[in-house]
N, C-alpha and C. Protein backbone atom coordinates (compact mmCIF):
# COMPACT_ATOMS: atom_id res chain seq x y z
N UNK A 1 -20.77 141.66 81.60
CA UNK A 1 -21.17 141.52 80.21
C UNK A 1 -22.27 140.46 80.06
N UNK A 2 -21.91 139.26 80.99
CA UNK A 2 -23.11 138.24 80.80
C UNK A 2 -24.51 138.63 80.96
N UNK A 3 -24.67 139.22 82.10
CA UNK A 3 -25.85 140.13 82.62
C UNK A 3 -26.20 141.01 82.18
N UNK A 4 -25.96 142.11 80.95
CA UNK A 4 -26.54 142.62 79.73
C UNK A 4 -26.35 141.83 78.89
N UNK A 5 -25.93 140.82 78.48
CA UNK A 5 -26.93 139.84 77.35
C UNK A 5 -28.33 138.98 77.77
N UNK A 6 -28.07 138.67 79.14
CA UNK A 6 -28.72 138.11 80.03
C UNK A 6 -30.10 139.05 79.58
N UNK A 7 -30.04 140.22 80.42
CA UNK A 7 -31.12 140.95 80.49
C UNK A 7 -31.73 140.97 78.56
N UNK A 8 -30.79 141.67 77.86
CA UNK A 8 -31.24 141.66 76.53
C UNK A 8 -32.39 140.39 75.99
N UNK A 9 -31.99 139.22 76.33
CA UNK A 9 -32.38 137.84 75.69
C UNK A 9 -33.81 137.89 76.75
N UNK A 10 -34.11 138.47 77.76
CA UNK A 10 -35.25 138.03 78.38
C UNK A 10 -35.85 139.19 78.07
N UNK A 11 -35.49 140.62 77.43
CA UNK A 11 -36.40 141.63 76.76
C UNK A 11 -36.98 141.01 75.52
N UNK A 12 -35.95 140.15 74.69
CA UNK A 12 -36.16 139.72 73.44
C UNK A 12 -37.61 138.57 73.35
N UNK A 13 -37.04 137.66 74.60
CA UNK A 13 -38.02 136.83 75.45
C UNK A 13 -39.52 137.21 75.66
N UNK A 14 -39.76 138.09 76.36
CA UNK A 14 -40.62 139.07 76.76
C UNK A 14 -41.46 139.64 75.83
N UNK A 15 -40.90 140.76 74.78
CA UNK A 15 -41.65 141.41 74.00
C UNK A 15 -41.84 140.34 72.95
N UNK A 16 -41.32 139.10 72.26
CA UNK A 16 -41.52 138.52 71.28
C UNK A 16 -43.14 137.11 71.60
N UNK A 17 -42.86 136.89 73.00
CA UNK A 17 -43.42 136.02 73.43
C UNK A 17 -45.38 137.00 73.57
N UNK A 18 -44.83 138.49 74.15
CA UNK A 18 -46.24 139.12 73.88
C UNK A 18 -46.88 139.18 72.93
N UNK A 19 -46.15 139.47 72.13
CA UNK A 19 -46.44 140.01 70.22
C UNK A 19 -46.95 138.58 69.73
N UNK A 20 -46.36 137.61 70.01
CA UNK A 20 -46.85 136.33 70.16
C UNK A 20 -48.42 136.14 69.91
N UNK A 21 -49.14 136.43 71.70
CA UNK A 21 -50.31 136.28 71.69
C UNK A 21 -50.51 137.10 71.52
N UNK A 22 -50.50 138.81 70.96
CA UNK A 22 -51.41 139.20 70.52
C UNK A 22 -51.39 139.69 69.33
N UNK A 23 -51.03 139.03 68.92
CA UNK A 23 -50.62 139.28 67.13
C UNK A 23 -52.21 138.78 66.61
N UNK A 24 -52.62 139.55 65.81
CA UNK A 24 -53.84 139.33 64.77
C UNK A 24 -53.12 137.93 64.27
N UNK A 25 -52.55 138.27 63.29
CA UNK A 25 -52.10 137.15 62.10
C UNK A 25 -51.10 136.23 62.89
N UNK A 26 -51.56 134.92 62.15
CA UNK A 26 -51.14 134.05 62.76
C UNK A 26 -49.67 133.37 62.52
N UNK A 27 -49.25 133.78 61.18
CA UNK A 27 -47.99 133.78 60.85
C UNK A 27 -47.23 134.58 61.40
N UNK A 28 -47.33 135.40 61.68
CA UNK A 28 -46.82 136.84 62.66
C UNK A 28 -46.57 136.34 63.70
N UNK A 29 -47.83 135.27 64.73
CA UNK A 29 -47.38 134.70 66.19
C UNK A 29 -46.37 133.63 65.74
N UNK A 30 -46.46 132.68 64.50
CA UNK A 30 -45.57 131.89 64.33
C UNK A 30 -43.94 132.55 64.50
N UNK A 31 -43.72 133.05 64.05
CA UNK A 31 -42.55 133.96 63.92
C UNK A 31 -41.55 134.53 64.68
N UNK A 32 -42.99 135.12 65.98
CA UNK A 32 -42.85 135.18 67.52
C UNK A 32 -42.39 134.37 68.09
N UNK A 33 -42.99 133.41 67.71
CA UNK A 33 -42.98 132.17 68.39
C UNK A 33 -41.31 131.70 68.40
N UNK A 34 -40.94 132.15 67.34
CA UNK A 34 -39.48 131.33 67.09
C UNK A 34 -38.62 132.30 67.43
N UNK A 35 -38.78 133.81 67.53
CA UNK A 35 -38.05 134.93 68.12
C UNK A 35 -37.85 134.01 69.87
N UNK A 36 -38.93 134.20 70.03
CA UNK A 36 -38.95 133.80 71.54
C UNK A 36 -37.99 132.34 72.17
N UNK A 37 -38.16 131.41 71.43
CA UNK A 37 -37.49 130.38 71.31
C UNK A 37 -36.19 130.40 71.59
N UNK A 38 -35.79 131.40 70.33
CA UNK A 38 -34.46 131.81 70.18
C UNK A 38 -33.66 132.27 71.55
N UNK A 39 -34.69 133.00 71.95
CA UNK A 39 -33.87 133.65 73.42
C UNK A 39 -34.18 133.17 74.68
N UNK A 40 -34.66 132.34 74.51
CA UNK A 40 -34.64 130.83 75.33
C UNK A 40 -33.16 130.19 75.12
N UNK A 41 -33.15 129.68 73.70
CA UNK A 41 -31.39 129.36 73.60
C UNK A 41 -30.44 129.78 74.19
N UNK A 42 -30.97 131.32 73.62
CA UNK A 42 -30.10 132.07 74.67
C UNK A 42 -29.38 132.24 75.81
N UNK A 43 -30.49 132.31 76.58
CA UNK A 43 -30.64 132.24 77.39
C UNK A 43 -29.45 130.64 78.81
N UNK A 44 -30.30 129.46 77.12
CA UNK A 44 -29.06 128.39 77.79
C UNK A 44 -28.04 128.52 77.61
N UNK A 45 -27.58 129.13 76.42
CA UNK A 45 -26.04 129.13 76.22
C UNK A 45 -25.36 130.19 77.41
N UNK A 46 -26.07 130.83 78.16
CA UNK A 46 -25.47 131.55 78.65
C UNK A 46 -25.25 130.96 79.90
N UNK A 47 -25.94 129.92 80.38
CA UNK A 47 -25.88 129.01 81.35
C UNK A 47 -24.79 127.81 81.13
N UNK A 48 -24.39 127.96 79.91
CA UNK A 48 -23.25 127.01 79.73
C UNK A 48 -23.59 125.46 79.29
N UNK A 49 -25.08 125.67 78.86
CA UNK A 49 -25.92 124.07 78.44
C UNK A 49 -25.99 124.24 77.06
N UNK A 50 -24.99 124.27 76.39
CA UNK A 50 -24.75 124.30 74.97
C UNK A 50 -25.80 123.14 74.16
N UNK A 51 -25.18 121.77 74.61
CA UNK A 51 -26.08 120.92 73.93
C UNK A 51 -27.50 120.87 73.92
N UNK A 52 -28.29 121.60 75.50
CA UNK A 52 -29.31 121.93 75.24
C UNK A 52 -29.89 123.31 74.41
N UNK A 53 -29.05 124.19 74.05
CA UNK A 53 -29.14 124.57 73.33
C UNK A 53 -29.32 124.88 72.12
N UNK A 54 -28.54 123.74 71.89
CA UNK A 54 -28.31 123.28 70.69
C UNK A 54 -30.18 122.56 70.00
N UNK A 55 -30.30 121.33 71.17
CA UNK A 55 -31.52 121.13 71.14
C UNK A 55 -32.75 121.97 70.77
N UNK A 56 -32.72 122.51 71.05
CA UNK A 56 -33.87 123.93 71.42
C UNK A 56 -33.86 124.57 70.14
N UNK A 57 -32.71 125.00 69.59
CA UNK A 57 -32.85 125.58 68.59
C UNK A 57 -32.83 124.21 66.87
N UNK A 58 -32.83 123.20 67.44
CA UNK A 58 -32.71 121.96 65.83
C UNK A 58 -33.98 121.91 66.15
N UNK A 59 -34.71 121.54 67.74
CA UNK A 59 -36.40 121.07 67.60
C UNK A 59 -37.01 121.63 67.59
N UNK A 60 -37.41 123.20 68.37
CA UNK A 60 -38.14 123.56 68.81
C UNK A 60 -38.21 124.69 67.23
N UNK A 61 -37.36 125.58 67.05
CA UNK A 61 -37.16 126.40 66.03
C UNK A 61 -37.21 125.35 64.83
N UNK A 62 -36.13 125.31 64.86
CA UNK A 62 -36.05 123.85 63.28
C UNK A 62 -36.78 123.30 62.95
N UNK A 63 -38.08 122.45 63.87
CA UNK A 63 -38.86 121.56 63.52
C UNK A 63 -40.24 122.15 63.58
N UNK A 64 -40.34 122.64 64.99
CA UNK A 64 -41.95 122.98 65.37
C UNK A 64 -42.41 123.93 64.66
N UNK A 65 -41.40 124.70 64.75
CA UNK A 65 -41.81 126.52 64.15
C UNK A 65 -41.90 126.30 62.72
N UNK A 66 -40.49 125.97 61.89
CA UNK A 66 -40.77 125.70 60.80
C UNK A 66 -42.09 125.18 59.98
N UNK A 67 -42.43 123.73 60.82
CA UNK A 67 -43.90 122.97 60.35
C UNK A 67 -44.66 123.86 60.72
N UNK A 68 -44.71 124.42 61.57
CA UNK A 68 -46.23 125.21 61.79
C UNK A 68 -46.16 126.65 60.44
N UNK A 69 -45.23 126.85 60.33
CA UNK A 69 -45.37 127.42 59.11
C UNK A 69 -45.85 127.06 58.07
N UNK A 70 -45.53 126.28 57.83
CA UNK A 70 -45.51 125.76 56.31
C UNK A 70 -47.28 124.71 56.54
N UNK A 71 -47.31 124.48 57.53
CA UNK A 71 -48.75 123.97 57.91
C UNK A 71 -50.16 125.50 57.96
N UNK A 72 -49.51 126.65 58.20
CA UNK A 72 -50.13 128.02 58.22
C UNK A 72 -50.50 128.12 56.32
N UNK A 73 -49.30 128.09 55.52
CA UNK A 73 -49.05 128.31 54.63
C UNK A 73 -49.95 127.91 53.85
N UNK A 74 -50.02 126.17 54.01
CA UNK A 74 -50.67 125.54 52.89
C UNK A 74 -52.14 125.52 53.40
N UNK A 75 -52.66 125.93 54.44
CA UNK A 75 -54.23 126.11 54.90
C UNK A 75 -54.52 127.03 54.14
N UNK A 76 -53.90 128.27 53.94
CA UNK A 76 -54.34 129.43 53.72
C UNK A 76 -54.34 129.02 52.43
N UNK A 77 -53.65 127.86 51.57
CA UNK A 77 -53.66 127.94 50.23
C UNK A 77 -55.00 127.05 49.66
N UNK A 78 -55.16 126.20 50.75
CA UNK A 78 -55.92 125.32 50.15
C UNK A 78 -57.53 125.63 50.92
N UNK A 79 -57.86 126.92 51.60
CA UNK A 79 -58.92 127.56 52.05
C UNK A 79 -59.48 128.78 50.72
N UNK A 80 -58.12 129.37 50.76
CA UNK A 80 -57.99 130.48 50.17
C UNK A 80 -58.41 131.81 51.02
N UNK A 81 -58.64 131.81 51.79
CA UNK A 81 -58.86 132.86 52.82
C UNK A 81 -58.06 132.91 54.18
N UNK A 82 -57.88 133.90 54.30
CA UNK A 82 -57.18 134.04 56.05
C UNK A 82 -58.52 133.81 56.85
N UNK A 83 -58.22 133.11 58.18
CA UNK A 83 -59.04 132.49 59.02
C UNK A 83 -58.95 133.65 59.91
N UNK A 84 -59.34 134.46 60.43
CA UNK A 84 -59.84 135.32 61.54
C UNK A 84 -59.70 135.00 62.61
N UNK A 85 -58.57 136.03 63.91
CA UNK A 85 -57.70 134.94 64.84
C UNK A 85 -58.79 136.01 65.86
N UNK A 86 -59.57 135.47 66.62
CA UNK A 86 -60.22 136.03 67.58
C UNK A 86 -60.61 135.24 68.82
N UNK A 87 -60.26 135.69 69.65
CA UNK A 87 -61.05 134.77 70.69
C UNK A 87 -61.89 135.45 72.12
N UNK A 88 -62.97 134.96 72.01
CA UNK A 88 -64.29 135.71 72.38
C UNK A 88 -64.06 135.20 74.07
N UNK A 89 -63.13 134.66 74.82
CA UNK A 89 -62.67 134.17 76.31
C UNK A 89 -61.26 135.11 76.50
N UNK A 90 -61.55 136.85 76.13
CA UNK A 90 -60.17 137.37 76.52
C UNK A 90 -60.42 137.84 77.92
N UNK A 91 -61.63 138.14 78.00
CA UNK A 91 -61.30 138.48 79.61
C UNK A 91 -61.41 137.77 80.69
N UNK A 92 -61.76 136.45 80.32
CA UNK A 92 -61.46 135.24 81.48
C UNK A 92 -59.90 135.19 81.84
N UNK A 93 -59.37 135.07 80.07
CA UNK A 93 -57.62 134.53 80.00
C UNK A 93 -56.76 135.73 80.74
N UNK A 94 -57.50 136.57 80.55
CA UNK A 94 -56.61 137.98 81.18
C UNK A 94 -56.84 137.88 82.87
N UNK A 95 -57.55 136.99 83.16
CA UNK A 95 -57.92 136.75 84.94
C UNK A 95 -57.16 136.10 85.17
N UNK A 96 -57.28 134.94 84.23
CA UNK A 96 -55.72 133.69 84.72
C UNK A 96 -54.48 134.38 84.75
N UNK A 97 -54.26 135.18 83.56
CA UNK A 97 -52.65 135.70 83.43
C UNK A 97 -52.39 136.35 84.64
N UNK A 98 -53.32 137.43 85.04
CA UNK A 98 -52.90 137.94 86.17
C UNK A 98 -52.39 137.48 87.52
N UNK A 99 -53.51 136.20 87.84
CA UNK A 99 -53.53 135.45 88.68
C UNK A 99 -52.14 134.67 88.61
N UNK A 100 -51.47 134.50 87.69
CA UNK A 100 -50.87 133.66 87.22
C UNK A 100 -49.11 134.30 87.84
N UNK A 101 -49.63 135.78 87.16
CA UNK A 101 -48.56 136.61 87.66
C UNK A 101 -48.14 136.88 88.76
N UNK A 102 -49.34 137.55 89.53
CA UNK A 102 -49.16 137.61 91.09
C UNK A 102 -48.40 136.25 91.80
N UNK A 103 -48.83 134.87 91.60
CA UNK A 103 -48.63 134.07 91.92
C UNK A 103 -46.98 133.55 91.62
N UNK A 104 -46.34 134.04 90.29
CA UNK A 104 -45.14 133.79 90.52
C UNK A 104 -44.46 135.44 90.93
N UNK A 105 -44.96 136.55 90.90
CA UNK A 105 -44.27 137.35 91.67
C UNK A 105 -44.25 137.07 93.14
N UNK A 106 -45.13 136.87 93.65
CA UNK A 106 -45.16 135.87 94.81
C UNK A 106 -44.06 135.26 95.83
N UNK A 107 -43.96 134.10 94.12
CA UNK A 107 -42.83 133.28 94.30
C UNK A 107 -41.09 133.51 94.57
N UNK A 108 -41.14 134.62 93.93
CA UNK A 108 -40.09 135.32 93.52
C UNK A 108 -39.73 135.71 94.75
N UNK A 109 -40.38 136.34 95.36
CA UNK A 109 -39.98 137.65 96.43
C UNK A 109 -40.04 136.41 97.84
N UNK A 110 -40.93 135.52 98.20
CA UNK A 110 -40.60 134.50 99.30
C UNK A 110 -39.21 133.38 99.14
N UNK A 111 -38.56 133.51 98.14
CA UNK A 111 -37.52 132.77 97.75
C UNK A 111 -36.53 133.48 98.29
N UNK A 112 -35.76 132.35 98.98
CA UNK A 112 -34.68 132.65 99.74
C UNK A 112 -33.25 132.84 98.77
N UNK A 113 -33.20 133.80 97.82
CA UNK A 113 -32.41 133.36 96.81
C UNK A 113 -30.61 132.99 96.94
N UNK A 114 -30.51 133.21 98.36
CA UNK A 114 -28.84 133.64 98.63
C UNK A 114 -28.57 132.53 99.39
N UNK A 115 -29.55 131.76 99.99
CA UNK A 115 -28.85 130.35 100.46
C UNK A 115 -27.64 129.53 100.37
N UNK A 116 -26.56 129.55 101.07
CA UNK A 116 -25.85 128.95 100.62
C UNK A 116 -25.77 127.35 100.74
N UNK A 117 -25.54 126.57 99.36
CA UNK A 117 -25.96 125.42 99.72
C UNK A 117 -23.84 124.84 99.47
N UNK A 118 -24.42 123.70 101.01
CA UNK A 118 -23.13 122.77 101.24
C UNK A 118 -22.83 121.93 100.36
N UNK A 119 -21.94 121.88 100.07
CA UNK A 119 -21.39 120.60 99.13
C UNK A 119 -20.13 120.60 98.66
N UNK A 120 -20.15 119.92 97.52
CA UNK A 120 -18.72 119.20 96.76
C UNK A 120 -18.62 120.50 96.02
N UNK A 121 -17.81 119.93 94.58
CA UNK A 121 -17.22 120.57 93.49
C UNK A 121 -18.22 120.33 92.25
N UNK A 122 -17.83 121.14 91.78
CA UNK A 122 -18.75 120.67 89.89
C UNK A 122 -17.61 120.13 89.46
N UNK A 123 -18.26 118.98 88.60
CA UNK A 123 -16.88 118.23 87.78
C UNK A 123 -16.86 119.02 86.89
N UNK A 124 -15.93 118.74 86.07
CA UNK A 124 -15.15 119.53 85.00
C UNK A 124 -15.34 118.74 83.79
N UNK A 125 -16.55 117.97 83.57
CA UNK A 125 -17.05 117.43 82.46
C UNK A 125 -17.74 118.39 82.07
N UNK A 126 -17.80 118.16 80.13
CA UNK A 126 -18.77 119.01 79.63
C UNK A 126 -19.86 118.43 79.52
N UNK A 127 -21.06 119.42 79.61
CA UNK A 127 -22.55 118.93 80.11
C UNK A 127 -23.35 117.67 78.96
N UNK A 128 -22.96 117.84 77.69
CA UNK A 128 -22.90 116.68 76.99
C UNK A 128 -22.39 115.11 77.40
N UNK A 129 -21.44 115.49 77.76
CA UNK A 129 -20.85 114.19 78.44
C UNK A 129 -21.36 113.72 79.42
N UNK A 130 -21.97 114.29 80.68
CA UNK A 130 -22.72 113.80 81.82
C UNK A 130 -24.38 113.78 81.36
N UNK A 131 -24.95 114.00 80.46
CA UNK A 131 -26.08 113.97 79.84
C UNK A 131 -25.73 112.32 78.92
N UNK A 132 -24.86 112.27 78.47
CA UNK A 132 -24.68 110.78 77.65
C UNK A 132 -24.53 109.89 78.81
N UNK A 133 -23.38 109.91 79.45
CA UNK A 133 -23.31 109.39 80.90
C UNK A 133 -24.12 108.83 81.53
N UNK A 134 -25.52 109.90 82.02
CA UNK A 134 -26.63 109.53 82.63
C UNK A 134 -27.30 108.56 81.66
N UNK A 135 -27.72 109.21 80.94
CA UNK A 135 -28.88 108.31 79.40
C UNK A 135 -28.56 106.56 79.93
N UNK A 136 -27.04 106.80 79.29
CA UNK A 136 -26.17 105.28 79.34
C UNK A 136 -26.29 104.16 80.55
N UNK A 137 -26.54 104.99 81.90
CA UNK A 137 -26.08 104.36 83.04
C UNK A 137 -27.52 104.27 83.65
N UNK A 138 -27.80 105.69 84.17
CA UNK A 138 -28.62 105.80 84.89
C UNK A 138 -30.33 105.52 84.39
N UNK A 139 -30.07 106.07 83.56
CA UNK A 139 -31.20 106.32 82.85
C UNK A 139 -31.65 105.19 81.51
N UNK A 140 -31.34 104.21 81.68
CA UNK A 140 -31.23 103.69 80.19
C UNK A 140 -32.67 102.72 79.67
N UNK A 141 -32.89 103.02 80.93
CA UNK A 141 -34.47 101.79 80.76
C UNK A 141 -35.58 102.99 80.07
N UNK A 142 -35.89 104.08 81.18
CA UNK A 142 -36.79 105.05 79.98
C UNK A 142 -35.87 105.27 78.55
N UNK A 143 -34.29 105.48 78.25
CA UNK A 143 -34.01 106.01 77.39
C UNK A 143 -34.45 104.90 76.15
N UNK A 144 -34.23 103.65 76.37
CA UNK A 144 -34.63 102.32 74.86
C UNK A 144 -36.09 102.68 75.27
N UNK A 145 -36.97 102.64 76.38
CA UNK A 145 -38.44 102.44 75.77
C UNK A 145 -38.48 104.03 75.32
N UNK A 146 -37.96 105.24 75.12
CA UNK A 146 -38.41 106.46 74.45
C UNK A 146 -37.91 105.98 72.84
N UNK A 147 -36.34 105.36 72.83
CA UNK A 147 -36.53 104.87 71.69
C UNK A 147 -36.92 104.05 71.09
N UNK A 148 -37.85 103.16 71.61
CA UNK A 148 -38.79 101.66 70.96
C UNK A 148 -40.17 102.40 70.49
N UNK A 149 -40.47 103.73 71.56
CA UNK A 149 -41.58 104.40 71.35
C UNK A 149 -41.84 105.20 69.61
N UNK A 150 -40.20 105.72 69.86
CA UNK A 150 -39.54 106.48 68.18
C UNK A 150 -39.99 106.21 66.96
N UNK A 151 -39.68 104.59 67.62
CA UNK A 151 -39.08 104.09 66.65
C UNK A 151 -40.53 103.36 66.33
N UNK A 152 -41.52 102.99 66.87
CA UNK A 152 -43.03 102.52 66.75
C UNK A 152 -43.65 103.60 66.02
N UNK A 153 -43.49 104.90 66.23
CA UNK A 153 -44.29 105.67 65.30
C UNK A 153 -43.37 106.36 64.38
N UNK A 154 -42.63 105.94 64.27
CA UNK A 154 -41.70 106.21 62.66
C UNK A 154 -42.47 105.15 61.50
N UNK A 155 -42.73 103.60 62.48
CA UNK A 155 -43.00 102.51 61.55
C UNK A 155 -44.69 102.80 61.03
N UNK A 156 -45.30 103.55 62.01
CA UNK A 156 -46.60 103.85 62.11
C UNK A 156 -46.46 104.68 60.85
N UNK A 157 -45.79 105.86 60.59
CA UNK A 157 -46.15 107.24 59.73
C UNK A 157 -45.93 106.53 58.49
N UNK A 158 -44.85 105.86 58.27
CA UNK A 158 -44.51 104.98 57.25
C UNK A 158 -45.50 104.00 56.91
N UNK A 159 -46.13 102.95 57.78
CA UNK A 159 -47.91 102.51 57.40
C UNK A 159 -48.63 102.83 56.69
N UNK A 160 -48.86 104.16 57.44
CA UNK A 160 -49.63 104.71 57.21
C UNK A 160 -49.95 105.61 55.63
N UNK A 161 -48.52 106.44 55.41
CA UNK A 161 -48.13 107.11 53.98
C UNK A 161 -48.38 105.49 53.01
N UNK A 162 -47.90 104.62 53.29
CA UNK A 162 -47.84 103.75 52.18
C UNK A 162 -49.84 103.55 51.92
N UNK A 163 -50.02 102.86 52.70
CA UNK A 163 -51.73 102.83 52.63
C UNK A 163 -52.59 103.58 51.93
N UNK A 164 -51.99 105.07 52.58
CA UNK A 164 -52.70 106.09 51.54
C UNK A 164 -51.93 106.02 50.05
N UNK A 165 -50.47 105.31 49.71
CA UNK A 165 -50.80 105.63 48.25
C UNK A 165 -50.71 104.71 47.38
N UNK A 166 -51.27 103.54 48.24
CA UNK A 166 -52.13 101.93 47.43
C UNK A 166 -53.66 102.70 47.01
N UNK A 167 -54.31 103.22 48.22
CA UNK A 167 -55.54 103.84 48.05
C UNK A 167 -55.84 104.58 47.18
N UNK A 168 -54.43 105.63 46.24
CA UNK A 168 -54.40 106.27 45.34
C UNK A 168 -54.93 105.85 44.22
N UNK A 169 -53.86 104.22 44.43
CA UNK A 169 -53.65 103.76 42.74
C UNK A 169 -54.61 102.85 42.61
């Protein structure tokens, strides 16, 4: 059963991520964009990385996709015209893709995929918990400077909004 959802979520993957780039309208690739996303989630939950899942679908869908909408939205309002999605480098990009392809079909087929590798046990923590775990222990020096970084351009956007609406008044 996993392996027809499996397969399903990387058709969903696949055709949404095409329609993507070659969608005329650009709200249309936005859209894609978040189809595709989605079965990315998918994709983790089926791997059993819930919390990254979880992730994926609050930032990537929730935040990115959303803003780029609503950033599509208000161009078109405050242009008043649809902008014309063309790009005059398709048959260079269609050299890379290919190239691009071969190169991980490539990959695919020299991969030893059945290796069996030696070792222990998987603990029986849930992947949240060894993700906090690490942050806490291992990881904690990048984790405060990502949040000193946060937290510097939170104070920045906030600057900044205020400035512009002294400049107003």
């Amino acid at each position: 059963m996993a392996l027809i959802i499996f397969y399903c979520m990387a058709v969903l993957i696949l055709i949404s991520a095409i329609l993507m780039v070659t969608s005329r309208n650009i709200f249309h690739s936005a859209l894609y964009l978040a189809a595709t996303l989605f079965g990315v989630a998918g994709i983790f939950v089926l791997l059993n990385s819930y919390f990254i899942a979880g992730i994926q679908v609050l930032i990537y869908i929730g935040a990115v996709v959303v803003l780029s909408i609503f950033v599509i939205n208000l161009t078109k309002k405050i242009t008043g015209e649809n902008i014309p999605q063309f790009n005059k480098q398709i048959i260079p990009s269609f050299i890379v893709a290919a190239i691009a392809v071969v190169l991980i079909i490539l990959a695919v087929l020299k991969t030893d995929w059945f290796k069996r590798i030696s070792g222990g046990t998987i603990a029986a923590m849930d992947n949240t918990a060894i993700i906090g775990k690490q942050f806490l222990t291992d990881f904690i020096i990048p984790f405060e400077v990502v949040s000193v970084l946060l937290l510097a351009a939170l104070i920045g956007a906030i600057v900044l909004v205020a400035k512009d609406r002294e400049d107003e008044k």
